[in-house]
PDB file of N, CA and C in Angstrom:
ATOM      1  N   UNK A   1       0.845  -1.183   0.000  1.00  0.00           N
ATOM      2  CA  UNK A   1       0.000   0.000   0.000  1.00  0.00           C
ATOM      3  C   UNK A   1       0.889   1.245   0.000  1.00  0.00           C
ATOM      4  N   UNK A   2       0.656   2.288  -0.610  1.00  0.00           N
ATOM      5  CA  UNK A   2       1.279   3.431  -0.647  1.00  0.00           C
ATOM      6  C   UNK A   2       1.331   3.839   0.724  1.00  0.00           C
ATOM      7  N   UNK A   3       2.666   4.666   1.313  1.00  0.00           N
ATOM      8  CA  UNK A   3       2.837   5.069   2.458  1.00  0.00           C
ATOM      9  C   UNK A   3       1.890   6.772   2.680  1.00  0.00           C
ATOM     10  N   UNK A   4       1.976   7.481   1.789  1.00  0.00           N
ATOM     11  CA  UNK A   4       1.056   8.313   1.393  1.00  0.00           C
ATOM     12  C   UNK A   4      -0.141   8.203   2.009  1.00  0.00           C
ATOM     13  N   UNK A   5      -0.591   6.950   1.209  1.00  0.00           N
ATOM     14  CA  UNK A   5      -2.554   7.067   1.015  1.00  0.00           C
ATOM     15  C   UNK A   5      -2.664   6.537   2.414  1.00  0.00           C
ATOM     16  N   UNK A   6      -1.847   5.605   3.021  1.00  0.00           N
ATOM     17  CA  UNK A   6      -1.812   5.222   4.976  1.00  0.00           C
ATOM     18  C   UNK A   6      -1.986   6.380   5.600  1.00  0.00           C
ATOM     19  N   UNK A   7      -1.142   7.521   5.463  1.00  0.00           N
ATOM     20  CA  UNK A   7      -0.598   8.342   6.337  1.00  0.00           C
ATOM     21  C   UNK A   7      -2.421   9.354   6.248  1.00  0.00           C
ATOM     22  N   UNK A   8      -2.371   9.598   4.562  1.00  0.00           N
ATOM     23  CA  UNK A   8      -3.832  10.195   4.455  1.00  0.00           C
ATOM     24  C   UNK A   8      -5.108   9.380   5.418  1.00  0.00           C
ATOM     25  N   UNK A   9      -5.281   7.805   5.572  1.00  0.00           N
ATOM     26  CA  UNK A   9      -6.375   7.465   5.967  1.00  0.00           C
ATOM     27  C   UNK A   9      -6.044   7.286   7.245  1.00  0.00           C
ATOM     28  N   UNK A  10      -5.185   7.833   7.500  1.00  0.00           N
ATOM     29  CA  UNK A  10      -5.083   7.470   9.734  1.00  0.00           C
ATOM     30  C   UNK A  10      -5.374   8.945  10.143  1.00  0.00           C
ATOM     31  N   UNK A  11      -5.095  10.023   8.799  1.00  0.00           N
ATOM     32  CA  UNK A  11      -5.259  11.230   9.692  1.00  0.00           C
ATOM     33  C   UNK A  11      -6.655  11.023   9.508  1.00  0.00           C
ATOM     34  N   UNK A  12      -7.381  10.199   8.325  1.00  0.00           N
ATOM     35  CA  UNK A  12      -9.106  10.680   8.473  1.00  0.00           C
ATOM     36  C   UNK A  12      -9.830  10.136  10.058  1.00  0.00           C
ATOM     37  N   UNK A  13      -8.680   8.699  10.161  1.00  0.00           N
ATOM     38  CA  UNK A  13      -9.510   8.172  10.941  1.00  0.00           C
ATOM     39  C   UNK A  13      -9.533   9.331  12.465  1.00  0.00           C
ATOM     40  N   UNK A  14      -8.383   9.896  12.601  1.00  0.00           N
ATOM     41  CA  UNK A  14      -8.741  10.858  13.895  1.00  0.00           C
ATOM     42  C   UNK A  14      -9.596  11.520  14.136  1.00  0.00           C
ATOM     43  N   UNK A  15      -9.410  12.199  12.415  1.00  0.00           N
ATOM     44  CA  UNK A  15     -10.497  13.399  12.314  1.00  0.00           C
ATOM     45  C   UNK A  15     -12.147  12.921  12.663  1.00  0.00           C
ATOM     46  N   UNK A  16     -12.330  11.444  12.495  1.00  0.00           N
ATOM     47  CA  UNK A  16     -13.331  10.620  12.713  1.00  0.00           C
ATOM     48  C   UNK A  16     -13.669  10.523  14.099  1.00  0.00           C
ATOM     49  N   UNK A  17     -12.930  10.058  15.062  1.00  0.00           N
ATOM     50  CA  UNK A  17     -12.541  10.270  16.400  1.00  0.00           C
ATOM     51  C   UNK A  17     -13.039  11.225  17.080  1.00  0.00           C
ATOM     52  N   UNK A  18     -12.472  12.358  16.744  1.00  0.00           N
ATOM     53  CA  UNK A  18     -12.858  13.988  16.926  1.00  0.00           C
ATOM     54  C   UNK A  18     -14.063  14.232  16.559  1.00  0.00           C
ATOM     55  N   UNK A  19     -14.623  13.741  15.584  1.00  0.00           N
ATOM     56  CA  UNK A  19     -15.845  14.718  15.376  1.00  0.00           C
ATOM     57  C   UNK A  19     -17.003  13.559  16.328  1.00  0.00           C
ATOM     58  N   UNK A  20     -16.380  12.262  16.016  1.00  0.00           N
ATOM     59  CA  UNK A  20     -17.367  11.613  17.856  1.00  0.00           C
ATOM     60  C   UNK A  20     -17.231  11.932  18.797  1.00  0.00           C
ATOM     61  N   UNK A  21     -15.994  12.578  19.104  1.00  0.00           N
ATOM     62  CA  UNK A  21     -16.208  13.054  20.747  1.00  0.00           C
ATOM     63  C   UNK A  21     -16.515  14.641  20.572  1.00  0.00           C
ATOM     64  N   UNK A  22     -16.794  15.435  19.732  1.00  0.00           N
ATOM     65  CA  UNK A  22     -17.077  16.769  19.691  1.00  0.00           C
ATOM     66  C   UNK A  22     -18.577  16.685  20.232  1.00  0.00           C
ATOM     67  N   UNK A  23     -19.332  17.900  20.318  1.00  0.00           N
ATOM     68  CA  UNK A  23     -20.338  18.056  21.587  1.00  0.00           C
ATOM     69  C   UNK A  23     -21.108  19.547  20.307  1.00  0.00           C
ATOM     70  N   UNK A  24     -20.109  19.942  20.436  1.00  0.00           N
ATOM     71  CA  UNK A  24     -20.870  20.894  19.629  1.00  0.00           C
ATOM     72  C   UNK A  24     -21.173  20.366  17.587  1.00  0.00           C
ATOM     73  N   UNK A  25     -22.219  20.453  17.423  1.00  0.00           N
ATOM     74  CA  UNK A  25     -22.562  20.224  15.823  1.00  0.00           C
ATOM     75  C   UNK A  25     -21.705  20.479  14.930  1.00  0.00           C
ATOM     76  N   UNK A  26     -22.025  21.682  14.637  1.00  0.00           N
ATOM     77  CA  UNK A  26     -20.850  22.552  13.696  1.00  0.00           C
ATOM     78  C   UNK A  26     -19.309  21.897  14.013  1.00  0.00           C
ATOM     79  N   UNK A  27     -19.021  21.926  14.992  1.00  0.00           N
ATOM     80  CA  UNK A  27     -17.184  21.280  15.091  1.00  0.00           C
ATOM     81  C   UNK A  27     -17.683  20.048  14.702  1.00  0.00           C
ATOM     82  N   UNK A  28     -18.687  19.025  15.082  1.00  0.00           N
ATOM     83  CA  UNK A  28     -18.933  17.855  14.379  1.00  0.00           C
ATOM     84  C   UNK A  28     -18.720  17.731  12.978  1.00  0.00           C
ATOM     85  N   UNK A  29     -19.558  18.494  12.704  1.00  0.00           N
ATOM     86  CA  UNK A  29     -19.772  18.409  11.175  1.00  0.00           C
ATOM     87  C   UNK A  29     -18.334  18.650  10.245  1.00  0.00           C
ATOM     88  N   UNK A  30     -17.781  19.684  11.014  1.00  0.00           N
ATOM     89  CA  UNK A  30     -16.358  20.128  10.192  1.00  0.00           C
ATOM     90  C   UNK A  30     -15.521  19.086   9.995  1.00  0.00           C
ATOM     91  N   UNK A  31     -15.167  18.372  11.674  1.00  0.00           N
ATOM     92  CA  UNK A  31     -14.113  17.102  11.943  1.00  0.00           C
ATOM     93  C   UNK A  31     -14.951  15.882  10.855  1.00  0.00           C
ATOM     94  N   UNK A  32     -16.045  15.765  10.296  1.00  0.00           N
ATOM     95  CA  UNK A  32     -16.786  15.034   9.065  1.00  0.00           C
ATOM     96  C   UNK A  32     -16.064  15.249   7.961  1.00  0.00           C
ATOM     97  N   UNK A  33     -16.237  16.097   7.910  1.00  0.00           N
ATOM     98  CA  UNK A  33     -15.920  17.238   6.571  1.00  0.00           C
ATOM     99  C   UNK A  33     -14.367  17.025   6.211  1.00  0.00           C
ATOM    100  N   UNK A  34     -13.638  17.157   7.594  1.00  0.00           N
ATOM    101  CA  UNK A  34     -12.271  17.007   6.867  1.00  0.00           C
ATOM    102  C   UNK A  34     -11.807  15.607   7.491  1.00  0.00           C
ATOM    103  N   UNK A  35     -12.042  14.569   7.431  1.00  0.00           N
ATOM    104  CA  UNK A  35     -11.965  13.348   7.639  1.00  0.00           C
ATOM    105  C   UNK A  35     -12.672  12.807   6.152  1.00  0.00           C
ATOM    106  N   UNK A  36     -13.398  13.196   5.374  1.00  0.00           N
ATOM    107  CA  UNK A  36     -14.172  12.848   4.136  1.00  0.00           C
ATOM    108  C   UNK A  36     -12.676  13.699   2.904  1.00  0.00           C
ATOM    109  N   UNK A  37     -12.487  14.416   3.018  1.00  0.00           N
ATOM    110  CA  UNK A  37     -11.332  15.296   2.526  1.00  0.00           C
ATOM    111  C   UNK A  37     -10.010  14.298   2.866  1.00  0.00           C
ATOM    112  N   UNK A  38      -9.674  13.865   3.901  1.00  0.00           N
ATOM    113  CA  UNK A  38      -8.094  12.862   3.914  1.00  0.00           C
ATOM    114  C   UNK A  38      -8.358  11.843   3.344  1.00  0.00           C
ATOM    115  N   UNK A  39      -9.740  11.254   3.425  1.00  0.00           N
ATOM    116  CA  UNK A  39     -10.234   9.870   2.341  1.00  0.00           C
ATOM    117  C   UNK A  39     -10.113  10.290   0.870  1.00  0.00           C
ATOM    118  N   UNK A  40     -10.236  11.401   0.714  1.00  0.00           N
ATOM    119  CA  UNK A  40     -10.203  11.586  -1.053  1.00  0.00           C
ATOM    120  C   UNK A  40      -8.494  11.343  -1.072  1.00  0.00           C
ATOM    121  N   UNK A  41      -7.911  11.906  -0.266  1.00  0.00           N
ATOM    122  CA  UNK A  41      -6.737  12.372  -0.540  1.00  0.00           C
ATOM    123  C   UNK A  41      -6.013  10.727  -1.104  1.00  0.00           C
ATOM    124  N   UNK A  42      -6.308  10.370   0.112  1.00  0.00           N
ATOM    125  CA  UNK A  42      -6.193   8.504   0.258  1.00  0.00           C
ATOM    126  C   UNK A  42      -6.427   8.062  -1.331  1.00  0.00           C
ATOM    127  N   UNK A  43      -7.720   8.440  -1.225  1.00  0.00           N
ATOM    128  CA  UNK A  43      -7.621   7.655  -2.955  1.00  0.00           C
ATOM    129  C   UNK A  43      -7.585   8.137  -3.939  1.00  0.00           C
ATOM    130  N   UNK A  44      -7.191   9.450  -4.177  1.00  0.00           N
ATOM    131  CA  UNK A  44      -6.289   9.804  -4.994  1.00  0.00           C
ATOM    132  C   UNK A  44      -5.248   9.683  -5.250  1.00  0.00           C
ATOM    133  N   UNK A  45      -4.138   9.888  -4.274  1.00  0.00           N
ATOM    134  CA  UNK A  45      -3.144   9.503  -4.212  1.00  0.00           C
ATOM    135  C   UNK A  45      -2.664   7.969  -4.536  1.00  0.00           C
ATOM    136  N   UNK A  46      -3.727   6.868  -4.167  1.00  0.00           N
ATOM    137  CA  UNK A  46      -3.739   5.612  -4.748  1.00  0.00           C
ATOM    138  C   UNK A  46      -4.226   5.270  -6.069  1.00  0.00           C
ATOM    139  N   UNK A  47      -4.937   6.129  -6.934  1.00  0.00           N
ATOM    140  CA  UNK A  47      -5.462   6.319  -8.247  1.00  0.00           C
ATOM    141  C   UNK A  47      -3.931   6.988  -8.786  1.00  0.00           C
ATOM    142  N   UNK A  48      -3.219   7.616  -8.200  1.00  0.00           N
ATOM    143  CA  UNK A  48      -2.573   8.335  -9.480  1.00  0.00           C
ATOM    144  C   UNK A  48      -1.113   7.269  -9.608  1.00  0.00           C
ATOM    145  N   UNK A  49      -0.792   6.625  -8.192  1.00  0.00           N
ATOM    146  CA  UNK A  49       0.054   5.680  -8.042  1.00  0.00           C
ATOM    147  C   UNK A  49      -0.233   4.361  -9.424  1.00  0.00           C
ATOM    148  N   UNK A  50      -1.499   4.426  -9.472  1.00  0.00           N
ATOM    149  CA  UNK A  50      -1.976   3.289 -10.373  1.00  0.00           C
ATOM    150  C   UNK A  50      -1.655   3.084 -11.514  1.00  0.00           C
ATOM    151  N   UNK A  51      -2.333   4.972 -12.045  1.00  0.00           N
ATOM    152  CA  UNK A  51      -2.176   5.419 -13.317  1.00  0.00           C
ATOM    153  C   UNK A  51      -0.355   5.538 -13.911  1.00  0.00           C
ATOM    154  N   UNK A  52       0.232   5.616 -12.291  1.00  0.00           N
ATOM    155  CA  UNK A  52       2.180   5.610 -12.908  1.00  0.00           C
ATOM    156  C   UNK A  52       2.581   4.237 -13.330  1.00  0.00           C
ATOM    157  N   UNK A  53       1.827   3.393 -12.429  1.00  0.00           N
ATOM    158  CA  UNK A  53       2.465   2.033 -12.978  1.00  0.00           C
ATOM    159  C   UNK A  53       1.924   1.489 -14.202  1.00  0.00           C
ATOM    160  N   UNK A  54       0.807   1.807 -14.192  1.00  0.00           N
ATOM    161  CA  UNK A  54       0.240   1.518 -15.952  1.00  0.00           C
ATOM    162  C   UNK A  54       1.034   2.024 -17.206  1.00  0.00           C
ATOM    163  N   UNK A  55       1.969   3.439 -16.465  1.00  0.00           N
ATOM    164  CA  UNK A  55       2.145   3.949 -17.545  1.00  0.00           C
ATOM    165  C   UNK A  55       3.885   3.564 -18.230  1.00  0.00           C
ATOM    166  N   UNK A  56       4.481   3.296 -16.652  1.00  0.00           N
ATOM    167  CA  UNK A  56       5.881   2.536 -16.827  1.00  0.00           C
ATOM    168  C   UNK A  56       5.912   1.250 -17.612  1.00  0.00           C
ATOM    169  N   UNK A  57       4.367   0.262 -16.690  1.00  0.00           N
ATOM    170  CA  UNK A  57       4.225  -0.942 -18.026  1.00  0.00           C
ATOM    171  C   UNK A  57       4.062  -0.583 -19.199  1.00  0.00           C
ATOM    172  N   UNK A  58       3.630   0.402 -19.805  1.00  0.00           N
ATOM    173  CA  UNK A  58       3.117   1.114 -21.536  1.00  0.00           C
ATOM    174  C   UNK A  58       1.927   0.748 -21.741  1.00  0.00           C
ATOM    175  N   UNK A  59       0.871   0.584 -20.043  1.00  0.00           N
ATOM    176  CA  UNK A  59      -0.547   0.553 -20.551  1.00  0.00           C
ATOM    177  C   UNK A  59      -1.393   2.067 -20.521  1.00  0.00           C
ATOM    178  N   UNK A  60      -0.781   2.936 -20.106  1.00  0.00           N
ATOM    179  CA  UNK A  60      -0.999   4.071 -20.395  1.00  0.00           C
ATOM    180  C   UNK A  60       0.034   5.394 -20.833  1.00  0.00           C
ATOM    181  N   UNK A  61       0.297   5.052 -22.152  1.00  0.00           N
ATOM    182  CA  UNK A  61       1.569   5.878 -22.857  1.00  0.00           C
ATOM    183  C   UNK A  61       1.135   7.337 -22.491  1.00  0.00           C
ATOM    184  N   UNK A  62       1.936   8.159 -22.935  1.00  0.00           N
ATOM    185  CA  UNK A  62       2.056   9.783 -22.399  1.00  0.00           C
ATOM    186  C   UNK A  62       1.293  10.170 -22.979  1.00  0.00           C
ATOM    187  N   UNK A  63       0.042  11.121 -23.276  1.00  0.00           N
ATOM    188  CA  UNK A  63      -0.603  11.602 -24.451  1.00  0.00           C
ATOM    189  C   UNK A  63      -2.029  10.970 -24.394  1.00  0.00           C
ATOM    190  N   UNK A  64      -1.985   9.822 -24.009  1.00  0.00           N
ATOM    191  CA  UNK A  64      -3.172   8.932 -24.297  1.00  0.00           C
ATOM    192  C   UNK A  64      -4.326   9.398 -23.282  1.00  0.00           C
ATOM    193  N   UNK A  65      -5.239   8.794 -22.674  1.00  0.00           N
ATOM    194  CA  UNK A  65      -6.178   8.584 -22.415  1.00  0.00           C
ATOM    195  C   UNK A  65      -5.765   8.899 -20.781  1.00  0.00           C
ATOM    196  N   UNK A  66      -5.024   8.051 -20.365  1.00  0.00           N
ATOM    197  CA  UNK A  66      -4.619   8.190 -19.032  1.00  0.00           C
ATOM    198  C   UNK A  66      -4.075  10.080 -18.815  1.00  0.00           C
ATOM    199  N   UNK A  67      -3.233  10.479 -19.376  1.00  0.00           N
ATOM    200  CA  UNK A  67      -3.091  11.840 -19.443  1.00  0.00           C
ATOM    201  C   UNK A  67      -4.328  12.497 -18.883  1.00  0.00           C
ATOM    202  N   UNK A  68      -5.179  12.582 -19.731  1.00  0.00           N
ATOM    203  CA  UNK A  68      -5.986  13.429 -19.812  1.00  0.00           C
ATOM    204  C   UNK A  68      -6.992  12.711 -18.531  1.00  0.00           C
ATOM    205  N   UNK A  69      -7.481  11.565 -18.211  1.00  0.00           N
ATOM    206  CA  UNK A  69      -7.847  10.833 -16.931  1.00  0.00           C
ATOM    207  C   UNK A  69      -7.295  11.982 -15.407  1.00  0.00           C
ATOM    208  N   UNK A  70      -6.099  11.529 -15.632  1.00  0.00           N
ATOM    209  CA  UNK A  70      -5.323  12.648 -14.390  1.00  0.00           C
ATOM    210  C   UNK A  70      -5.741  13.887 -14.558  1.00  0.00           C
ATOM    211  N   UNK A  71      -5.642  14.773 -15.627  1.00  0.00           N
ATOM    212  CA  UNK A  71      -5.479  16.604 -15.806  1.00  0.00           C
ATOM    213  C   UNK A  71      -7.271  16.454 -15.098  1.00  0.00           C
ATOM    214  N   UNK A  72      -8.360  15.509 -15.902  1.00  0.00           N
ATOM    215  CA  UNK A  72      -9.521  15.780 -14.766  1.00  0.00           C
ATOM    216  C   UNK A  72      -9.891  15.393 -13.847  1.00  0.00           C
ATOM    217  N   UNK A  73      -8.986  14.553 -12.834  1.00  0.00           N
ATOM    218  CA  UNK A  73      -9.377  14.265 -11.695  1.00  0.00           C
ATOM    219  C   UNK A  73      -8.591  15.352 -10.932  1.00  0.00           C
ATOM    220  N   UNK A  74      -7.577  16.008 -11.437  1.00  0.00           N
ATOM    221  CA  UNK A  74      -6.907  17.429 -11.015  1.00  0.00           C
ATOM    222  C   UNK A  74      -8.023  17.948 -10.823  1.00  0.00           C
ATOM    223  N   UNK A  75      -8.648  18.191 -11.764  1.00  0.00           N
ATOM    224  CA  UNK A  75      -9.620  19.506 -11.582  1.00  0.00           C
ATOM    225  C   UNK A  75     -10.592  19.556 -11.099  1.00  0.00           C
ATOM    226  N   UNK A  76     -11.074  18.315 -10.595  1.00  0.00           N
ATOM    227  CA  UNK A  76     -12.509  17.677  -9.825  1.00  0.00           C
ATOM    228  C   UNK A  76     -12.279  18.110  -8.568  1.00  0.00           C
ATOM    229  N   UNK A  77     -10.312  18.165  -8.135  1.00  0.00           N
ATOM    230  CA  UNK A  77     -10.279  18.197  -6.269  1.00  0.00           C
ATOM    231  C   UNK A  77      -9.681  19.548  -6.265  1.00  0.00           C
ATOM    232  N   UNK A  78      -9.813  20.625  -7.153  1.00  0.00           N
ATOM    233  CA  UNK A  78      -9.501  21.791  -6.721  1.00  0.00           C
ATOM    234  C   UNK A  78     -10.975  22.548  -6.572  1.00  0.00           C
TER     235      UNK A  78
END
């Protein structure tokens, strides 16, 4: 497993933690919010790991399909 996408899903799991022991809503909801945000990160970071090794094997050459795959999942998490 990528050391990355670990490091991303242990911080969600705190943030998970936190927003169960929070008391007030709003801080609930936030510690949700960015615990749902380290999970993307998680699997993004494991999607783009994917898309490198596909592309070292030559199942996704430079230019192709995979390229352009990445430039819009860029633009989905900004």
């Amino acid at each position: 497993m990528n050391v990355q996408a670990t490091y991303y899903r242990r911080r969600a799991i705190v943030a998970r933690q936190s927003a169960a022991a929070a008391m007030d809503p709003s801080v609930k909801a936030a510690f949700a919010e960015v615990a749902s945000h380290w999970l993307g990160l998680a699997e993004h970071t494991e999607w783009l790991q994917s898309m490198q090794r596909g592309s070292i094997r030559g199942d996704g050459g430079s230019g192709g399909s995979g390229e352009m795959a990445t430039v819009e999942a860029i633009r989905r998490f900004r």
